[in-house]
Structure formats: structure tokens, C-alpha cells
Protein backbone atom coordinates (compact mmCIF):
# COMPACT_ATOMS: atom_id res chain seq x y z
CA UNK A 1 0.00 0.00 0.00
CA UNK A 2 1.35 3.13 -1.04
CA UNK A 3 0.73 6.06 1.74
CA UNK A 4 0.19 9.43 1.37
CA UNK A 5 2.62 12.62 0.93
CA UNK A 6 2.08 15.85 2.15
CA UNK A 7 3.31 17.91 -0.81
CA UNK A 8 6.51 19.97 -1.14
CA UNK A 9 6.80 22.75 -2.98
CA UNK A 10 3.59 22.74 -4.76
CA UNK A 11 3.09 25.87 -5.76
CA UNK A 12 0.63 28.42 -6.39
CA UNK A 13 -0.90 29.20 -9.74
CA UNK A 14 1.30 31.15 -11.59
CA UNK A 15 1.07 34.07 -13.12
CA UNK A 16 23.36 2.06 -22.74
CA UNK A 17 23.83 -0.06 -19.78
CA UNK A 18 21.83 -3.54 -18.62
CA UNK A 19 19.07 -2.18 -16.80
CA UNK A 20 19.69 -2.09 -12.93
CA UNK A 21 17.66 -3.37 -9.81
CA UNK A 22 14.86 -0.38 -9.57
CA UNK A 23 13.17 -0.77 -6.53
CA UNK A 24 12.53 -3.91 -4.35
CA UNK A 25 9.31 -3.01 -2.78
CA UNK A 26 6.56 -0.32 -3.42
CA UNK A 27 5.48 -1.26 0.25
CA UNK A 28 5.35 2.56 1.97
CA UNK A 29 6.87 4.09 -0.75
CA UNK A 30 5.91 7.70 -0.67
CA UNK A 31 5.99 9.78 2.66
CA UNK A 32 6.90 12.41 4.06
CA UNK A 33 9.71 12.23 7.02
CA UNK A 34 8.34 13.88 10.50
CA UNK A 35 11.38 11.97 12.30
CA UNK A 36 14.38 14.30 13.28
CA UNK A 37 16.59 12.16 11.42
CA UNK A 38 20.02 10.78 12.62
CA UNK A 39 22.49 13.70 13.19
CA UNK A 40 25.60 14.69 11.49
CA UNK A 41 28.02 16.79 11.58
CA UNK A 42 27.27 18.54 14.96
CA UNK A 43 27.98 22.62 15.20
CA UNK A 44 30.25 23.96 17.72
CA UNK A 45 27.08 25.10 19.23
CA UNK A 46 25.84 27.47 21.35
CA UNK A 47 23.26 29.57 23.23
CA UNK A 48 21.58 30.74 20.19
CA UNK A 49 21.72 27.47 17.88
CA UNK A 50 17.93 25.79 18.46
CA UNK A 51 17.96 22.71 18.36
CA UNK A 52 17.19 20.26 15.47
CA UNK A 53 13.77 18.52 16.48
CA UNK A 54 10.86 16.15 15.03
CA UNK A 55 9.13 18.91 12.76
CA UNK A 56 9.24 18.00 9.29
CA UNK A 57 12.58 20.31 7.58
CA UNK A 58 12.86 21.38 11.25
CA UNK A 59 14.00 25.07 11.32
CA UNK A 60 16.84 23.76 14.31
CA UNK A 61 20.62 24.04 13.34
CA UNK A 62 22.67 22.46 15.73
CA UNK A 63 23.29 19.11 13.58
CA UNK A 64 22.53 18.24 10.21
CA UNK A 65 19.80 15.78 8.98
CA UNK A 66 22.50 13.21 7.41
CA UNK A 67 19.37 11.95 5.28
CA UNK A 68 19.75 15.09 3.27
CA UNK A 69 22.79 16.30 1.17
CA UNK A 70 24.47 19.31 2.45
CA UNK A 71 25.32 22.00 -0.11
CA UNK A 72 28.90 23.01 1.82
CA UNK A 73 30.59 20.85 -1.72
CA UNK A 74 30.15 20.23 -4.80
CA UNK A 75 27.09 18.29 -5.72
CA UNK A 76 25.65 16.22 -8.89
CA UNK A 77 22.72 16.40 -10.45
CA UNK A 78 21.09 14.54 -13.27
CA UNK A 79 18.34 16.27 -15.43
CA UNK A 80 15.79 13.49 -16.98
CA UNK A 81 13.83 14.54 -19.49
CA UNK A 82 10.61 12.11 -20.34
CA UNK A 83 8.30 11.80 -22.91
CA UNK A 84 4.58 9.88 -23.17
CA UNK A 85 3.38 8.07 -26.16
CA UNK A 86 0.57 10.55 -26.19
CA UNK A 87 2.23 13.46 -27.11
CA UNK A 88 5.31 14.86 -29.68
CA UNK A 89 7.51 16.93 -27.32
CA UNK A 90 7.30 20.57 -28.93
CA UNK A 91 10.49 21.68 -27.45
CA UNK A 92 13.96 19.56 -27.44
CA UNK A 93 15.63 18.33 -24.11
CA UNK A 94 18.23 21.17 -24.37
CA UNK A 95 15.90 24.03 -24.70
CA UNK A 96 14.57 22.29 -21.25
CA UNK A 97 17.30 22.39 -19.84
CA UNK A 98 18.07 26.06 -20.46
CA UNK A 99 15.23 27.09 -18.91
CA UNK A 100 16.68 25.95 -15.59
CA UNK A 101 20.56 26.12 -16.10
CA UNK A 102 23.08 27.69 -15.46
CA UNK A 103 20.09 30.12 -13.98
CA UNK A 104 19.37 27.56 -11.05
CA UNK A 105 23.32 27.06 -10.18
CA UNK A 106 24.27 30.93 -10.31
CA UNK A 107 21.34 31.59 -7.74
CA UNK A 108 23.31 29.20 -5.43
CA UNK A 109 26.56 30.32 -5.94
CA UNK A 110 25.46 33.83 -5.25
CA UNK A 111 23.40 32.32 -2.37
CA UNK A 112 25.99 31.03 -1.04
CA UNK A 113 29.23 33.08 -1.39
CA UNK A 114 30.67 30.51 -3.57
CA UNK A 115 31.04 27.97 -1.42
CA UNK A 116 28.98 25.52 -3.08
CA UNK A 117 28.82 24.50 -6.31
CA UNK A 118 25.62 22.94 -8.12
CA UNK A 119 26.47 20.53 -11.15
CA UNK A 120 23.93 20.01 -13.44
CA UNK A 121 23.89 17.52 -16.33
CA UNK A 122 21.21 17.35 -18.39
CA UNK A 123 20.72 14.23 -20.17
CA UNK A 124 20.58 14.77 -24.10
CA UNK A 125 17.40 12.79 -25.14
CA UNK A 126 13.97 12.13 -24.20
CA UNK A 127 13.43 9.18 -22.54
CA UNK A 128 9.47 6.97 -23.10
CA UNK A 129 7.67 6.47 -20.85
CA UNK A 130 5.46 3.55 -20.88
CA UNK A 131 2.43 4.78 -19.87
CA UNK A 132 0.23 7.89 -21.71
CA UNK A 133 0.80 10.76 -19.57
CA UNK A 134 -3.14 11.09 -18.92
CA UNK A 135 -2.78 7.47 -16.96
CA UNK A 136 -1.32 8.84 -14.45
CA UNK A 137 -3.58 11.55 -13.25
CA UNK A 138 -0.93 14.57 -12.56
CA UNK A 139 -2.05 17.20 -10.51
CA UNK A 140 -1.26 19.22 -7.66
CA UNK A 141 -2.67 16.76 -4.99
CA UNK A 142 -1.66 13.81 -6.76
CA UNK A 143 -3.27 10.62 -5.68
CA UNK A 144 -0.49 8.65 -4.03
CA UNK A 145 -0.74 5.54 -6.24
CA UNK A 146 -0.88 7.33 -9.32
CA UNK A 147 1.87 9.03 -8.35
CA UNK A 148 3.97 5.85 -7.44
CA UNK A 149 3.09 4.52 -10.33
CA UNK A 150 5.06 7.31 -12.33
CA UNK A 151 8.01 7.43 -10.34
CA UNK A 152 8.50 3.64 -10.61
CA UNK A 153 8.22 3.50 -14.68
CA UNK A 154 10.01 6.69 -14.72
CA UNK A 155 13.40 5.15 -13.09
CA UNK A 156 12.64 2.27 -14.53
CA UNK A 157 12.47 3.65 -17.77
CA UNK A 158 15.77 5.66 -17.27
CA UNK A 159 17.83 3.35 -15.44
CA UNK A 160 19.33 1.10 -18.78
CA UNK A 161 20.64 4.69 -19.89
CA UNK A 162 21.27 6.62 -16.69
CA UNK A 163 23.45 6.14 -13.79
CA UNK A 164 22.30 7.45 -10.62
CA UNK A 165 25.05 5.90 -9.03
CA UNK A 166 26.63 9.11 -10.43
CA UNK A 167 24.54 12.03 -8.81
CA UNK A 168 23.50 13.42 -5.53
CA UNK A 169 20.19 15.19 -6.32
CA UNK A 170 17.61 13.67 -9.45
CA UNK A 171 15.56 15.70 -12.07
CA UNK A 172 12.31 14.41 -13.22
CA UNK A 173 11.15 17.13 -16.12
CA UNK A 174 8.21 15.80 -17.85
CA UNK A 175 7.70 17.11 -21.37
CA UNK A 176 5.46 20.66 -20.85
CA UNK A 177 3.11 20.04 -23.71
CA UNK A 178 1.72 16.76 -22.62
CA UNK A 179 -2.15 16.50 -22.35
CA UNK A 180 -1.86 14.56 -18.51
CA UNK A 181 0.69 17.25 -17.36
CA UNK A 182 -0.69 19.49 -14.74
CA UNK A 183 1.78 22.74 -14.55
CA UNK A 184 0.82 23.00 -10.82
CA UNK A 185 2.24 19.54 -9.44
CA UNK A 186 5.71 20.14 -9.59
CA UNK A 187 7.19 19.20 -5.82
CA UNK A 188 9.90 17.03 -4.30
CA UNK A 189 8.78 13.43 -3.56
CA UNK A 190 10.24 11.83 -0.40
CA UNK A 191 10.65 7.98 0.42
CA UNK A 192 10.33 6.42 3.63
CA UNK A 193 12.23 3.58 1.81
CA UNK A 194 14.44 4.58 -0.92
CA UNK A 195 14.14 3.29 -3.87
CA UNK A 196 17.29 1.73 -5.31
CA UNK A 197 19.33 2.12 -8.45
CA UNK A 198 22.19 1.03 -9.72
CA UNK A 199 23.49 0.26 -5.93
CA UNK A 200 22.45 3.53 -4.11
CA UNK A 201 19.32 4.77 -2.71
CA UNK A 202 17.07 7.18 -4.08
CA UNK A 203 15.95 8.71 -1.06
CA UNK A 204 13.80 11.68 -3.25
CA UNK A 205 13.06 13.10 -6.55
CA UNK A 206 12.70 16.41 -7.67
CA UNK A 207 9.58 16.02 -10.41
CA UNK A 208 9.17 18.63 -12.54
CA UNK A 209 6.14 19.58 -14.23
CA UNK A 210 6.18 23.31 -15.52
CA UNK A 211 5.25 25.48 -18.63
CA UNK A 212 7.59 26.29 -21.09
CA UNK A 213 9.04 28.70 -19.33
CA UNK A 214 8.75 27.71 -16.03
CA UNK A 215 8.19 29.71 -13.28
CA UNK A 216 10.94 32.08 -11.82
CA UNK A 217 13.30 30.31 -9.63
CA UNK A 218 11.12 27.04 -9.31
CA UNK A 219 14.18 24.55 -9.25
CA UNK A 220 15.88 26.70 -6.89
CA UNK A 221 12.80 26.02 -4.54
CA UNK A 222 12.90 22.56 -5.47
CA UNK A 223 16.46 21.70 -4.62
CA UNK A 224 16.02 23.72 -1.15
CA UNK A 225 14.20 21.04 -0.06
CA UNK A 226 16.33 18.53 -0.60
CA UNK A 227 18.79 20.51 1.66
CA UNK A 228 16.20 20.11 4.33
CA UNK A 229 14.45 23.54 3.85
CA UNK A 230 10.86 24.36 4.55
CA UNK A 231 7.94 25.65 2.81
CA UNK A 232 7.70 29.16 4.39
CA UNK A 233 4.44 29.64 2.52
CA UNK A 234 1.01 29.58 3.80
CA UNK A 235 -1.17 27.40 1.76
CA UNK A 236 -4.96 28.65 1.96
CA UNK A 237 -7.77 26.71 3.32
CA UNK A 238 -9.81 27.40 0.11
CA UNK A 239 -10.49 24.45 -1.81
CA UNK A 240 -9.66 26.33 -5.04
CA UNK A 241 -6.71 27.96 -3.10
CA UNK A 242 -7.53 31.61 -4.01
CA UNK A 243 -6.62 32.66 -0.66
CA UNK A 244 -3.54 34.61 0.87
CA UNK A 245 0.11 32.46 0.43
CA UNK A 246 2.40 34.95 1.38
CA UNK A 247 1.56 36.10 4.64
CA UNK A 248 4.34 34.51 6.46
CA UNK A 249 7.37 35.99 4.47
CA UNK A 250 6.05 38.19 1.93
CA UNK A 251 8.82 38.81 -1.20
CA UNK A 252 11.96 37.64 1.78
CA UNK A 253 13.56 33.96 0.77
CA UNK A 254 12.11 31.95 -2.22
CA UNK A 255 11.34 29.17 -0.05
CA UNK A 256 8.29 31.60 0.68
CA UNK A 257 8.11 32.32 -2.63
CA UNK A 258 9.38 31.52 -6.42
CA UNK A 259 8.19 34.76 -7.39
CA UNK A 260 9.92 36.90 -4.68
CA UNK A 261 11.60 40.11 -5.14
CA UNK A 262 14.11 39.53 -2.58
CA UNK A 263 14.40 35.68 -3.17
CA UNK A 264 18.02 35.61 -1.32
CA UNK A 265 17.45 33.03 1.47
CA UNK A 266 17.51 34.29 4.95
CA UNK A 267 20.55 34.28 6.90
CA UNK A 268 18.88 31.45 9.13
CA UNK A 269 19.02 29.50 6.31
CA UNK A 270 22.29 30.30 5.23
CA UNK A 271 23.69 29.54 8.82
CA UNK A 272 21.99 26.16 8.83
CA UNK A 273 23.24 24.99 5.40
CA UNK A 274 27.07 26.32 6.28
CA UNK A 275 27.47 29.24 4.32
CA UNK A 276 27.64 31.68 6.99
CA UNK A 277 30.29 30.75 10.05
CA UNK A 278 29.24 30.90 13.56
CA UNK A 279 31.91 33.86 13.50
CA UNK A 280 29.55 35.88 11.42
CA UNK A 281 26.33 35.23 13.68
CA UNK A 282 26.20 37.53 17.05
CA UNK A 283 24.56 35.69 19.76
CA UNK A 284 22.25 38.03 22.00
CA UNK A 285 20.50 36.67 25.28
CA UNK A 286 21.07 38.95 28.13
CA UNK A 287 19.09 41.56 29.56
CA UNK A 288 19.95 44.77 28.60
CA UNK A 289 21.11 46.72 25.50
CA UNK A 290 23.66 46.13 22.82
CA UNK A 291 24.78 47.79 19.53
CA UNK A 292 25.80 45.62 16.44
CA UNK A 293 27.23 45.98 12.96
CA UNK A 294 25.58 44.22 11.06
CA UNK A 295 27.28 43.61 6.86
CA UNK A 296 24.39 43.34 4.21
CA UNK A 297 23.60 39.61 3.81
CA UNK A 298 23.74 39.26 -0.26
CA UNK A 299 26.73 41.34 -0.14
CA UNK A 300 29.63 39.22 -1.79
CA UNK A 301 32.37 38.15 0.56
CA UNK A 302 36.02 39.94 1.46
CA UNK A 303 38.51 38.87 -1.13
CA UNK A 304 40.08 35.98 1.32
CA UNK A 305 36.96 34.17 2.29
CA UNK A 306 38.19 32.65 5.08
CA UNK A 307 38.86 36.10 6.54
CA UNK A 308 35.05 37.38 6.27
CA UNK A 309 34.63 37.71 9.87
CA UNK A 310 31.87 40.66 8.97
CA UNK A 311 28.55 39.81 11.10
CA UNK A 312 25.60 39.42 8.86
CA UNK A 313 23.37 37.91 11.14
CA UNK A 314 22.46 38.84 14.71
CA UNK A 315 20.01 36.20 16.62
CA UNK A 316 17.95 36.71 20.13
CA UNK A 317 17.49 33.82 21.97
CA UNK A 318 14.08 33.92 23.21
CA UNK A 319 12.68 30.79 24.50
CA UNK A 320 13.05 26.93 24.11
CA UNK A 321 11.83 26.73 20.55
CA UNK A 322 12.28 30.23 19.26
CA UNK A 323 14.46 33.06 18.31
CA UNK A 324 14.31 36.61 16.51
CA UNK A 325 16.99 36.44 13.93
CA UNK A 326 18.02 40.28 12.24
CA UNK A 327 19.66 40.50 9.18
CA UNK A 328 20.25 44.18 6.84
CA UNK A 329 18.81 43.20 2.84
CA UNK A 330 19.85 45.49 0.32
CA UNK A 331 20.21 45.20 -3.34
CA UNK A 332 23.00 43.13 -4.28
CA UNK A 333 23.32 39.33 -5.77
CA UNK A 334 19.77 37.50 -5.85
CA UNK A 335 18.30 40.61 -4.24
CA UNK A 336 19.04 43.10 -6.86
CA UNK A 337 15.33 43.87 -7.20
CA UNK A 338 14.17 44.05 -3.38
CA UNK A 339 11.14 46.45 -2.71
CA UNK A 340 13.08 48.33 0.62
CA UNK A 341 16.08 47.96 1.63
CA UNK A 342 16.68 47.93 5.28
CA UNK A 343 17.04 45.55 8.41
CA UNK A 344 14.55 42.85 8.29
CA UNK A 345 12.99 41.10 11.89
CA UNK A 346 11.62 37.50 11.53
CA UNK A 347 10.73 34.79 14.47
CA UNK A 348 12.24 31.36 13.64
CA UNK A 349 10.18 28.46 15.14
CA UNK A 350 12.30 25.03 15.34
CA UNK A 351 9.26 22.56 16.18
CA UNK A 352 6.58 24.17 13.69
CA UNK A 353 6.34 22.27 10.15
CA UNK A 354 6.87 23.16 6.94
CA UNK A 355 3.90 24.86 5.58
CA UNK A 356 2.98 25.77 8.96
CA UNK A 357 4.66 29.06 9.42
CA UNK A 358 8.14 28.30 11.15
CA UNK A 359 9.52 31.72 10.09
CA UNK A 360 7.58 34.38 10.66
CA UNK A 361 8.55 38.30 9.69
CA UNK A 362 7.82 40.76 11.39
CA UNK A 363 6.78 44.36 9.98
CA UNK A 364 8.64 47.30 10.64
CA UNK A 365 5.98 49.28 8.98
CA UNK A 366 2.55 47.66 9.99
CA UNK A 367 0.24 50.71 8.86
CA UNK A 368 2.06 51.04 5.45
CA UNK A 369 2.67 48.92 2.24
CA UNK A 370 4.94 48.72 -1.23
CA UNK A 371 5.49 47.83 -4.72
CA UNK A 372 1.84 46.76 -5.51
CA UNK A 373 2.73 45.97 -8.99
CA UNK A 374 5.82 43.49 -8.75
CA UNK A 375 5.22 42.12 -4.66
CA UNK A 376 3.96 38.93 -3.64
CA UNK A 377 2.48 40.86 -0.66
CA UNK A 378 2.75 44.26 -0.59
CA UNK A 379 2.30 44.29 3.06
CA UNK A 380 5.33 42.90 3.73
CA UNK A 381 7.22 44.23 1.10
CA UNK A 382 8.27 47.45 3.28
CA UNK A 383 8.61 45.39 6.17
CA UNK A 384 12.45 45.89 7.10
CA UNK A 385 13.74 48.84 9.36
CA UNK A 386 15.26 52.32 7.90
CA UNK A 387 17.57 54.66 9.81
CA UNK A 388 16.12 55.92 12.96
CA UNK A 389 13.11 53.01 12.97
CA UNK A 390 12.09 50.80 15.76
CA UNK A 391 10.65 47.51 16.33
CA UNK A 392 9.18 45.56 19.43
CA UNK A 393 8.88 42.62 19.50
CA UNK A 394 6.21 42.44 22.09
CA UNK A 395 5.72 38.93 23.09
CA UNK A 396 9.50 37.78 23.37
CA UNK A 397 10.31 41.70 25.21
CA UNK A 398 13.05 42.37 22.56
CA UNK A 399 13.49 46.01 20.59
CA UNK A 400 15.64 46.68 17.69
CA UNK A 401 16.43 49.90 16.73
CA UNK A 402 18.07 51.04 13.53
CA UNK A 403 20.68 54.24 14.56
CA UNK A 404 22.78 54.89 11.41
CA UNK A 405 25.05 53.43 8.83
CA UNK A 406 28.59 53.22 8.88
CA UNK A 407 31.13 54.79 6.16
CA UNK A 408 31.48 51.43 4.44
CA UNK A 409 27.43 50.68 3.94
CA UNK A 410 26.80 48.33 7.10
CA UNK A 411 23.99 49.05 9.27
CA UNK A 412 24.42 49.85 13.12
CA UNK A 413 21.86 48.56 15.01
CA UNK A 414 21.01 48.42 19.20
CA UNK A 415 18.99 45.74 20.20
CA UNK A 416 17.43 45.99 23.68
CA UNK A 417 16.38 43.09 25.97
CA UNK A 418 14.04 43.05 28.86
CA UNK A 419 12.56 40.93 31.20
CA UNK A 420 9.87 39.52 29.72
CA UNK A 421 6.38 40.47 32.35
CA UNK A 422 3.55 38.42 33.48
């Protein structure tokens, strides 16, 4: 019996070798993970690194989820491009392919000051797949058996001319024009058994269902959650899901969303995947008031790396499960088109769910709103702090202030702690 999966990354409507041993059992193929995971790789750690707990793509950093790669390398990836016998693809594999590279690997490498490196090789023909595409029902809430169904005769259809021994992250891209293809079901499938393939597990698939062009950024989404990153979204309870999505984060991190105008990930994120050093995260939990420099996240890195002591993140400690986390966004790298520039507030939650609102910003500018033409959600599009702005955070006691800028473009903040009242 095939179970369930809660969906990843669905998003919102847009504007020659023997064949290999596939898969041993179908048996509880498809599901998604709420187990912590076995750790790896444990941080230094400290008072301000929440733990890592059951919540599925828990927001916790102080080990790594060894189930999931971790971009701090080089990794592999292997592009698939299939075909029904429905349908005559309209476009060729390589005009596929440059809809989503080198785009998807620059984002990274921007993302991530160059410290990891995202390999992608697109394989050069269409490969059959047995089945029509309308057999197997595609569509955003795909019906689990369908949906094992097309991952099974998808790697088996590959495997004779593919090997996945070779790779680290797998591509499913179905051909666009297909009848059954639903332009809305494109998500990361998880296993709680892997599949296996040429002698290594499959432990998920990125499937990729998207118009000619796709969506902005849409693999970049993708592969986040394969490095153990949340939806930051908030999926509306309307059955034709016409509601609100971007409430949470607004335009901030494009695991909130694709269409973002500051699609950088937050430094949270970029602390728990390794790209920033605990030497560039300020730790704040005592009473009392402190002033910080704080560097502007996308800003690229001092010449010597290694040297970049700058701080570009400053997180509050605030409770058991929860921190404030401040961080200055500004035009540069994957944010060259943010709305306002400034120093953006956000609550990071380390037991809530994906999908369920584990980061949270918080807006510096409640009674105002921005860029109603190009935001996701205007409301939050002004939400980080200018020069001489304040924010309270009432229920965790904290203030941030913004007092000036210093001669070299960083922003000087004081961040004031109290104790937190009955």
C-alpha cells in the first residue's frame, strides 16, 4: 500500500547499460519524514543554535539531517527529461534544460558566497515512458498511487541509460506540452524507503512539471528542499486555493516564494546549510542593551573568504523553541530587485512544520505597504527597518532599533532586551 505525501513545494498558480535493480518493494513508498533524522556533523554550538527537532525540515541548526545532502561541496545532479506516447515533445531536451541552467546554479553560488557549487547535467534525449501521460492523473494533490506509479516506470524507464550511481540530487522534467501534465504539481517526492538504483538509494526526486518557461526560480525552490528547507508559505484553506500564500514571508527567501523580489534566502538558512560561520552570527540573550554591525547579507564576501569575519546575522534567543533572527537586505546578488532595503525582523520556530509558518517576519511598517505591482504581498514588502526606525517585538520583550550606517554601507543597530512580564 502506497501512503500518502504531504506535498513539497507545490506551488501556487502562476502568473546504454543492462538495466539495474529499480526498486525492491513499493510497500510505503511515498511519505513524508516527521522523524528528526540521525544527526551529522554537529555545530560547535551554542546559546543561540535551536535545536534540530521532530518537525518535518525542522528550522533547528545544531546538527545536520545526514538523510539530506548538504550544499557546503560540490554536488551532482542529473536532469531526466521524459516523454509519453501521447504526445510529440514541442520543445527539445536542451531548450529544457536552459530554462533551468546555469540560472538555477548561479542563484546558489550567489546564495551562497561561492562555497557551493551545483552541477547540473542534463541528459541529451527524451526518454518513453510507458504509460500515456493522462494514466497517471498529474495534478497538484496527486493521488499517491498514481503518483507511485510514475516514479517507478520513470526510473525504470531511465535506469538502462542513466546512472544514478553518479549524482546526488535527481531531475524528473516531464515534457510541458503533454495532455496529462498538470503545470501546478511540480514538488519534491520523499521515500520512507528509498528506492534503489544502480546500488544507491534514491531517497527523493525532484519532479518537474512546468510550462515552457517555467516559473521564476522554481528549481531553486525545489532543490532547497532537498537541503532540508521548509515551505515558508502559507497554503490557503480554500479548496480552489484563491486565498492569501504569502503572509508569512512576503517577497523575503524563495522558499516563501518563487516569485519573490528579494528571493536571497535568509541568513537562518544560510547559517543552517554552512554558508555563513558561527563567526559571522552575534549571539544576544542577556538583559539589557547592545549595539551591532551588522554587513548586508547578499553582499559578496572579502577577497580571502576565510577572513570574512563581517557579522551578517544577529540572533535573540528567546525561548526553548524560538528566536528573533536580524539580518540588513539590500540590493545586491539575488536581491538586486528588493522592494526596501533595510534591516529585516523574523521569528524562527524550530518545532513548527513546513507549511505551517516556522519563520515568521515581522513588519517594521505595519500601517504602510509597497510595490503593488511586482510584490507577492505588498504588506510585507516594506517590512524591514530604515535609519532611525524601531521595532518591538512584544511577546519575546526584545526592541531593535536602527541608529545609522557606517562609512562602508553596514547598518548599526542596538537591540534591547528586557525581562519579559507576566
Amino acid at each position: 500500500m502506497v501512503r500518502p505525501q504531504v506535498p513539497e513545494g507545490v506551488h501556487r498558480p502562476s502568473r546504454l547499460r543492462p538495466a539495474g535493480a529499480v526498486l525492491t518493494c513499493l510497500s510505503a513508498l511515498i511519505t513524508t519524514s516527521v522523524l528528526a533524522g540521525p544527526a551529522a556533523a554537529a555545530r560547535a554550538g551554542g546559546p543561540c543554535d535551536l535545536e534540530r527537532t521532530g518537525a518535518h525540515h525542522s528550522e533547528g541548526l545544531d546538527s545536520w539531517n545526514s538523510r539530506y545532502p548538504r550544499p557546503a561541496h560540490a554536488l551532482n545532479a542529473v536532469m531526466v527529461f521524459l516523454r509519453f506516447p501521447d504526445a510529440k515533445p514541442k520543445v527539445t531536451p536542451d531548450r529544457l534544460a536552459a530554462d533551468h541552467t546555469p540560472a538555477t546554479a548561479d542563484f546558489f553560488k550567489r546564495s551562497s558566497y561561492g562555497k557551493f557549487g551545483l552541477r547540473v547535467h542534463p541528459f541529451k534525449n527524451w526518454i518513453t515512458m510507458p504509460q500515456a501521460s493522462t494514466a497517471y492523473a498529474i495534478q497538484r494533490d496527486w493521488n499517491s498511487g498514481r503518483r507511485a506509479a510514475y516514479l517507478r516506470d520513470a526510473i525504470a524507464a531511465a535506469d538502462p541509460r542513466v546512472d544514478f550511481a553518479r549524482y546526488d540530487i535527481v531531475y524528473l522534467v516531464a515534457d510541458p506540452d503533454a495532455p496529462g501534465v498538470d503545470a501546478d504539481a511540480t514538488k519534491v517526492v520523499n521515500f520512507e524507503r528509498p528506492l534503489r538504483a544502480d546500488g544507491i538509494d534514491l531517497r527523493r526526486l525532484v519532479t518537474v512539471f512546468e510550462h515552457h518557461p517555467p516559473d521564476r526560480n522554481v528549481l531553486a525552490h525545489e532543490t532547497g528542499h532537498v537541503f532540508d528547507l521548509p515551505d515558508l508559505y502559507h497554503r490557503p484553506k480554500d479548496t480552489d486555493n484563491s486565498g492569501e500564500w504569502d503572509t508569512y514571508v512576503g517577497d523575503w527567501d524563495l522558499m516563501g516564494s518563487q516569485f519573490g523580489l528579494a528571493p536571497d534566502p535568509f541568513g537562518w538558512h544560510k547559517w543552517k546549510l554552512g554558508w555563513l560561520s558561527d563567526r559571522q552570527v552575534a549571539c544576544d540573550r542577556a538583559l539589557g542593551s547592545r549595539r551591532y554591525t551588522l554587513h548586508p547579507l547578499a553582499a559578496p564576501t572579502a577577497r580571502r573568504r576565510a577572513a570574512d569575519t563581517r557579522t551578517r546575522l544577529v540572533v535573540v534567543r528567546t525561548g526553548p523553541t524560538t528566536a528573533l533572527a536580524i539580518e540588513a537586505r539590500e540590493r545586491y546578488g539575488n536581491d538586486a530587485h528588493v522592494c526596501t532595503e533595510g534591516v529585516l525582523v523574523y521569528r524562527v520556530h524550530n518545532d513548527t512544520a513546513s507549511g505551517d509558518g516556522p519563520i515568521q517576519v515581522l513588519d517594521g511598517h505595519p500601517a504602510s505597504s509597497a510595490c503593488w505591482n511586482e510584490s507577492v504581498y505588498p504588506a510585507l514588502a516594506d517590512a524591514p527597518l530604515g535609519v532611525g526606525d524601531s521595532l518591538s517585538a512584544k511577546d519575546e520583550a526584545v526592541r531593535v532599533t536602527v541608529t545609522g550606517r557606517t562609512t562602508g554601507g553596514a547598518w548599526s543597530i542596538k537591540v534591547t532586551r528586557r525581562e519579559l512580564g507576566p
